[in-house]
N, C-alpha and C. Protein backbone atom coordinates (compact mmCIF):
# COMPACT_ATOMS: atom_id res chain seq x y z
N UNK A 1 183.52 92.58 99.49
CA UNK A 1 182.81 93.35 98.50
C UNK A 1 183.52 94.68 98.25
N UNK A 2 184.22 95.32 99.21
CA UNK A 2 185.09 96.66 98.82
C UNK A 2 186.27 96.33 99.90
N UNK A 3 187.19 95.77 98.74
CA UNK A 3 188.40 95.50 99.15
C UNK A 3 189.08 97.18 100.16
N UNK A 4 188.61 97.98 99.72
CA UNK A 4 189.57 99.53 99.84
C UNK A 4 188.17 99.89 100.91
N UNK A 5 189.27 100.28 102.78
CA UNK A 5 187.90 100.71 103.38
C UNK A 5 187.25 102.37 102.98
N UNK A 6 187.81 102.66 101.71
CA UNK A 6 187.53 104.24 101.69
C UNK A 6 186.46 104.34 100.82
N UNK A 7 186.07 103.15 99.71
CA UNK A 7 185.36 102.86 98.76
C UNK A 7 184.30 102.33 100.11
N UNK A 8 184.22 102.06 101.04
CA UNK A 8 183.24 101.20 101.37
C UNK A 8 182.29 102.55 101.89
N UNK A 9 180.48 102.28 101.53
CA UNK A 9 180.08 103.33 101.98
C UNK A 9 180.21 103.83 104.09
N UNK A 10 180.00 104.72 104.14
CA UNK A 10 179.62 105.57 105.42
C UNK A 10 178.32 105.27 105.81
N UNK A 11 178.19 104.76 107.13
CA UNK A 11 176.72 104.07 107.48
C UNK A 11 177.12 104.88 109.25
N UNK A 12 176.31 105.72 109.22
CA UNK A 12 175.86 106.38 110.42
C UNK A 12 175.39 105.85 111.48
N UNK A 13 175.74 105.93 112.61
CA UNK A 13 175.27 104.95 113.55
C UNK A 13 174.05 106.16 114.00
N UNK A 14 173.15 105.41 114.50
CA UNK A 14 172.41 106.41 115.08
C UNK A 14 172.41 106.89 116.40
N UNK A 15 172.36 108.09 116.54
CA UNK A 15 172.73 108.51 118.10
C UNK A 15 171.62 107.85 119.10
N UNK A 16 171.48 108.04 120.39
CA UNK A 16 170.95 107.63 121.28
C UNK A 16 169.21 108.35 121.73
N UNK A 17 169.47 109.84 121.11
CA UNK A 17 168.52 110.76 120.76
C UNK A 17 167.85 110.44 119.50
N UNK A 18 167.98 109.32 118.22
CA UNK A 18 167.71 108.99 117.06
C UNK A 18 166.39 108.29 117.49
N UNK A 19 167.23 107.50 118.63
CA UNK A 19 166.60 105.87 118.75
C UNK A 19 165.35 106.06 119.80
N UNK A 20 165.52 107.09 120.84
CA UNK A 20 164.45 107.63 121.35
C UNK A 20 163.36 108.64 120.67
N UNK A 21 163.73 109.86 119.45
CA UNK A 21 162.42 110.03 119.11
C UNK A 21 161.82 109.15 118.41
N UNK A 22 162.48 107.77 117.74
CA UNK A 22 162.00 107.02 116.82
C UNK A 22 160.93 105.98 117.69
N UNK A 23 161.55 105.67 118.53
CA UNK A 23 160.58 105.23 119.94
C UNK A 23 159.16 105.74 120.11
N UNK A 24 159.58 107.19 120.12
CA UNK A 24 158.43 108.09 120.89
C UNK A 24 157.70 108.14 119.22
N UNK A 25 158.01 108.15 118.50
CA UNK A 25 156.92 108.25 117.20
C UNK A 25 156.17 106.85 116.54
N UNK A 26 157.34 105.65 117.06
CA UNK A 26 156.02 104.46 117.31
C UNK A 26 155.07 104.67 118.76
N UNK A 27 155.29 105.20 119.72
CA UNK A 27 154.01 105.17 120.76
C UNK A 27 153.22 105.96 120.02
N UNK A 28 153.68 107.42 119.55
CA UNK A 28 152.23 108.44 119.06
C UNK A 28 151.86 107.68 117.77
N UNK A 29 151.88 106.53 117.31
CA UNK A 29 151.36 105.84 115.88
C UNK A 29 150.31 105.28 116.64
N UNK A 30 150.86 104.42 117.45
CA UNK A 30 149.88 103.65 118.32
C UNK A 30 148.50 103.74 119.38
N UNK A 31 149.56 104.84 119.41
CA UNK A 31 148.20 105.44 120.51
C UNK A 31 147.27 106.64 119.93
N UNK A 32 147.63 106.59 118.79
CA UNK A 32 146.64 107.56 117.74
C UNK A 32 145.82 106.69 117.20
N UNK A 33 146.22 104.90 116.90
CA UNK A 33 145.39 104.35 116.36
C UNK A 33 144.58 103.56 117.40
N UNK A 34 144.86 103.32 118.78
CA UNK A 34 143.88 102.99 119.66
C UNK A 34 142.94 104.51 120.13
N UNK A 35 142.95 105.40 120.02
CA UNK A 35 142.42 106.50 119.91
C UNK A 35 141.24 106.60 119.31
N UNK A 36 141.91 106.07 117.62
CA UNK A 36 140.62 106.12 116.46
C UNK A 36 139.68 104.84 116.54
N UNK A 37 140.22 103.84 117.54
CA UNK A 37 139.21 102.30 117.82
C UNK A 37 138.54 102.76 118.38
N UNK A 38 139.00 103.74 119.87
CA UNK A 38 137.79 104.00 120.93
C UNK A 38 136.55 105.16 120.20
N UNK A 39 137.26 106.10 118.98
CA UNK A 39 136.48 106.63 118.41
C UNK A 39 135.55 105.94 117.67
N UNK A 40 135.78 105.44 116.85
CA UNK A 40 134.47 104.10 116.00
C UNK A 40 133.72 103.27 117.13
N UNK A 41 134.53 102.65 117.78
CA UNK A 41 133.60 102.19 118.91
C UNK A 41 132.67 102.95 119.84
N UNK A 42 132.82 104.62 119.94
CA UNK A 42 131.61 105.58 119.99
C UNK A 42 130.71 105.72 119.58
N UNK A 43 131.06 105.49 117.67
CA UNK A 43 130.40 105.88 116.71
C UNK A 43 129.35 104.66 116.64
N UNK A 44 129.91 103.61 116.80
CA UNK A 44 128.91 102.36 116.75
C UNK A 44 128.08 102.33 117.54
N UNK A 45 128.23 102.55 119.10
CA UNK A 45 127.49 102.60 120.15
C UNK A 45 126.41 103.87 120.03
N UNK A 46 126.58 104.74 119.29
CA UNK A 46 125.89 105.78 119.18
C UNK A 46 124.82 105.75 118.36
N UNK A 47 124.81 104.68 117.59
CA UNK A 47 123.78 104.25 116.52
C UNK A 47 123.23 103.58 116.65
N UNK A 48 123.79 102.75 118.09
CA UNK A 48 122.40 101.53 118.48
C UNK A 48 121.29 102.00 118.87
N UNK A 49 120.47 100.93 118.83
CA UNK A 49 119.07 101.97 119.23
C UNK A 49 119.15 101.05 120.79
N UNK A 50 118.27 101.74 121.48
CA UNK A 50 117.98 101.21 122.84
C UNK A 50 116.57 100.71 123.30
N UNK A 51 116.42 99.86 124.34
CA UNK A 51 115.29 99.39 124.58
C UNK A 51 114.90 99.53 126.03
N UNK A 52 114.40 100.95 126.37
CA UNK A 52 114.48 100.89 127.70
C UNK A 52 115.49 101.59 129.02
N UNK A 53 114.91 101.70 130.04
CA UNK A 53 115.78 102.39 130.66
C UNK A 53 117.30 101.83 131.42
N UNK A 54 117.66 100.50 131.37
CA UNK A 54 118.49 99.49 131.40
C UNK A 54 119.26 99.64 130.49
N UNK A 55 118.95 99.21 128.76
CA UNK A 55 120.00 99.71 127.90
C UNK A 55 119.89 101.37 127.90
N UNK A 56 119.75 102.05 128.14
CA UNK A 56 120.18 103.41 128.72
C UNK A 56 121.21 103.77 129.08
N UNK A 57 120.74 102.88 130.33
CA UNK A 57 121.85 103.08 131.24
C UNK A 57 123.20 102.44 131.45
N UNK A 58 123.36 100.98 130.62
CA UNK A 58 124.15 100.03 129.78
C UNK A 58 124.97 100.98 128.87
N UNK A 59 124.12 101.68 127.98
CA UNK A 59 125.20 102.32 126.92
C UNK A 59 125.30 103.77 127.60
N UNK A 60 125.17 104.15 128.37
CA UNK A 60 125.97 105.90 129.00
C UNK A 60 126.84 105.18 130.13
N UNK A 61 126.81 104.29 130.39
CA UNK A 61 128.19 103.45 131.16
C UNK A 61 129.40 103.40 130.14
N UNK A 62 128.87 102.94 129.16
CA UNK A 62 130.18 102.59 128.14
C UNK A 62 130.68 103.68 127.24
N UNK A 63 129.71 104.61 127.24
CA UNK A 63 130.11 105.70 126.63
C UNK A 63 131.23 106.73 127.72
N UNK A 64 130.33 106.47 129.20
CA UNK A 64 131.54 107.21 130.71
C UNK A 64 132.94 106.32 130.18
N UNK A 65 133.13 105.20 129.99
CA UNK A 65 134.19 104.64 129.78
C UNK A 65 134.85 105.16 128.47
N UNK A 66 134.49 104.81 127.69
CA UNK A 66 135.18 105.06 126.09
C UNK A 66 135.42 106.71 126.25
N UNK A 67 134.82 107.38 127.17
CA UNK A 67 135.31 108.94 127.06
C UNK A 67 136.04 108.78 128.29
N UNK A 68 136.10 108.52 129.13
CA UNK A 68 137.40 107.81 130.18
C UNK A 68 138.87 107.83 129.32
N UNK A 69 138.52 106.65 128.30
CA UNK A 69 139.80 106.02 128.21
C UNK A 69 140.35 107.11 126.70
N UNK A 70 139.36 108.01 126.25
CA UNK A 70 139.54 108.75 125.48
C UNK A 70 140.45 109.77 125.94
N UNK A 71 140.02 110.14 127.31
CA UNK A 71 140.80 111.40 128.00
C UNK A 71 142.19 110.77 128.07
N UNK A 72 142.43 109.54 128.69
CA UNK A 72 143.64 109.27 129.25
C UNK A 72 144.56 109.10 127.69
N UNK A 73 144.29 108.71 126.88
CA UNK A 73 145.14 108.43 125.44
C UNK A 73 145.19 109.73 125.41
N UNK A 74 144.77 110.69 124.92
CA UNK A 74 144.74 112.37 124.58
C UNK A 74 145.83 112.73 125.67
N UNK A 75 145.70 112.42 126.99
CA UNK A 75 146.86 112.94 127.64
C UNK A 75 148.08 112.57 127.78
N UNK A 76 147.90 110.86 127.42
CA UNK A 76 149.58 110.57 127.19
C UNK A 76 150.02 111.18 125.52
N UNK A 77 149.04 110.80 124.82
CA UNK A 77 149.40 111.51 123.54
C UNK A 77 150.46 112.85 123.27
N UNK A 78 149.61 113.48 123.84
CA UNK A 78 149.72 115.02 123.92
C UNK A 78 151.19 115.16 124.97
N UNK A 79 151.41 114.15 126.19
CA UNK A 79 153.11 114.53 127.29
C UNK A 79 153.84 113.60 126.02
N UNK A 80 153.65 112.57 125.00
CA UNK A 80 154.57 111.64 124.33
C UNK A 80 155.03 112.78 123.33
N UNK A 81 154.08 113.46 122.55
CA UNK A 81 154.43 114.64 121.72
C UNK A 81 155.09 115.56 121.84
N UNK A 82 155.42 116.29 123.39
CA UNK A 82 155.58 117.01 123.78
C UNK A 82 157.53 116.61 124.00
N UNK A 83 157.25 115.56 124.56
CA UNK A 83 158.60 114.95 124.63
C UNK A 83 159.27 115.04 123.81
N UNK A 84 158.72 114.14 122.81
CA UNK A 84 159.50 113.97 121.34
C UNK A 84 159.71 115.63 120.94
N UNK A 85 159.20 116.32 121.00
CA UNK A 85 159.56 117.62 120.43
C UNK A 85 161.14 118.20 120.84
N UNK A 86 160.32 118.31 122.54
CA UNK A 86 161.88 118.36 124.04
C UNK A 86 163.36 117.68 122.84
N UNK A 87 163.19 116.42 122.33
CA UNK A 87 164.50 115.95 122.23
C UNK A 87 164.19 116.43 120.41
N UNK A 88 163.82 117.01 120.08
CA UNK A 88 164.18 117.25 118.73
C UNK A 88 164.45 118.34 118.75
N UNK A 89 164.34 119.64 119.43
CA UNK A 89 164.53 121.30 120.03
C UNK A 89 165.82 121.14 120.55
N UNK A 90 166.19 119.47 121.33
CA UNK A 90 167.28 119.71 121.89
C UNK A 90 168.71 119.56 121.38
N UNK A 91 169.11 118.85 120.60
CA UNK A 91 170.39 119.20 119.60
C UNK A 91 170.30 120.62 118.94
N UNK A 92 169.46 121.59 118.11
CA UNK A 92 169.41 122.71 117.84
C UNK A 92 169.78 123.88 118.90
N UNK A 93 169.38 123.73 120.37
CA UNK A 93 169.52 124.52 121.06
C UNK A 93 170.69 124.02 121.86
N UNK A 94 171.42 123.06 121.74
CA UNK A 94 173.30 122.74 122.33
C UNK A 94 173.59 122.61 121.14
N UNK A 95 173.43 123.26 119.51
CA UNK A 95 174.27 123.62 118.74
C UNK A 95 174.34 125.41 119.25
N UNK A 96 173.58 126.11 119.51
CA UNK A 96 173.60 127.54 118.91
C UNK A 96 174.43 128.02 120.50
N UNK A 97 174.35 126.71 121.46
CA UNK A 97 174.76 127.73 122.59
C UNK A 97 176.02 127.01 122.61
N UNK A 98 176.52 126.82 121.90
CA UNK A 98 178.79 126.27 121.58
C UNK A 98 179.01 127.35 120.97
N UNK A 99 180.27 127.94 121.48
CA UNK A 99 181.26 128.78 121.16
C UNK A 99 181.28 128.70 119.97
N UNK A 100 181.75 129.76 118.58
CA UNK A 100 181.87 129.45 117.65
C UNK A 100 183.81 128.99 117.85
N UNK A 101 184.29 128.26 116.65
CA UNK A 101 185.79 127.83 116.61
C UNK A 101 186.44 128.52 115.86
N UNK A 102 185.71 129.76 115.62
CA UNK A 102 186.71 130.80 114.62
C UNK A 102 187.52 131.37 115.48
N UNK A 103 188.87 131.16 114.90
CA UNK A 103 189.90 132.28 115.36
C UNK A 103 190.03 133.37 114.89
């Protein structure tokens, strides 16, 4: 298709730092949208009505859980974010600390 390799376009490989925040921004997709399940699944449980001191105590079990598993997503969330930042701060800050090459 391009006989001449100078005509042929430039296709960037992606660095190794590309392929890891791209990584780390499918986990925070994911775990933002199991986040918003355990949230609706609050919201649903919160609207049932109850019958008794059994379902009471049935739905503040599942609610200890769904705010359980709420905490633990929020905290990987929040170290996955944090990461991804780490490696996006980090090419900017090993550009500014290289020598400049002016003579």
């Amino acid at each position: 298709m391009f006989p001449d390799p100078c005509l042929r376009p430039k296709v960037k490989a992606a660095k190794p730092e590309e392929k890891m925040i791209k990584q780390l921004e499918n986990q925070i997709r994911d775990l933002q949208k199991e986040l918003a399940e355990i949230k609706k699944e609050q919201t649903v449980l919160r609207i049932q009505p109850c019958r008794g001191d059994s379902e009471i105590r049935g739905k503040d079990a599942k609610f200890d859980d769904l705010d359980r598993r709420a905490k633990v997503l929020n905290d990987t969330l929040r170290g996955t974010t944090r990461k991804r930042q780490l490696l996006i701060s980090e090419p900017a800050i090993r550009g500014s600390n290289e020598s400049p090459s002016c003579n």
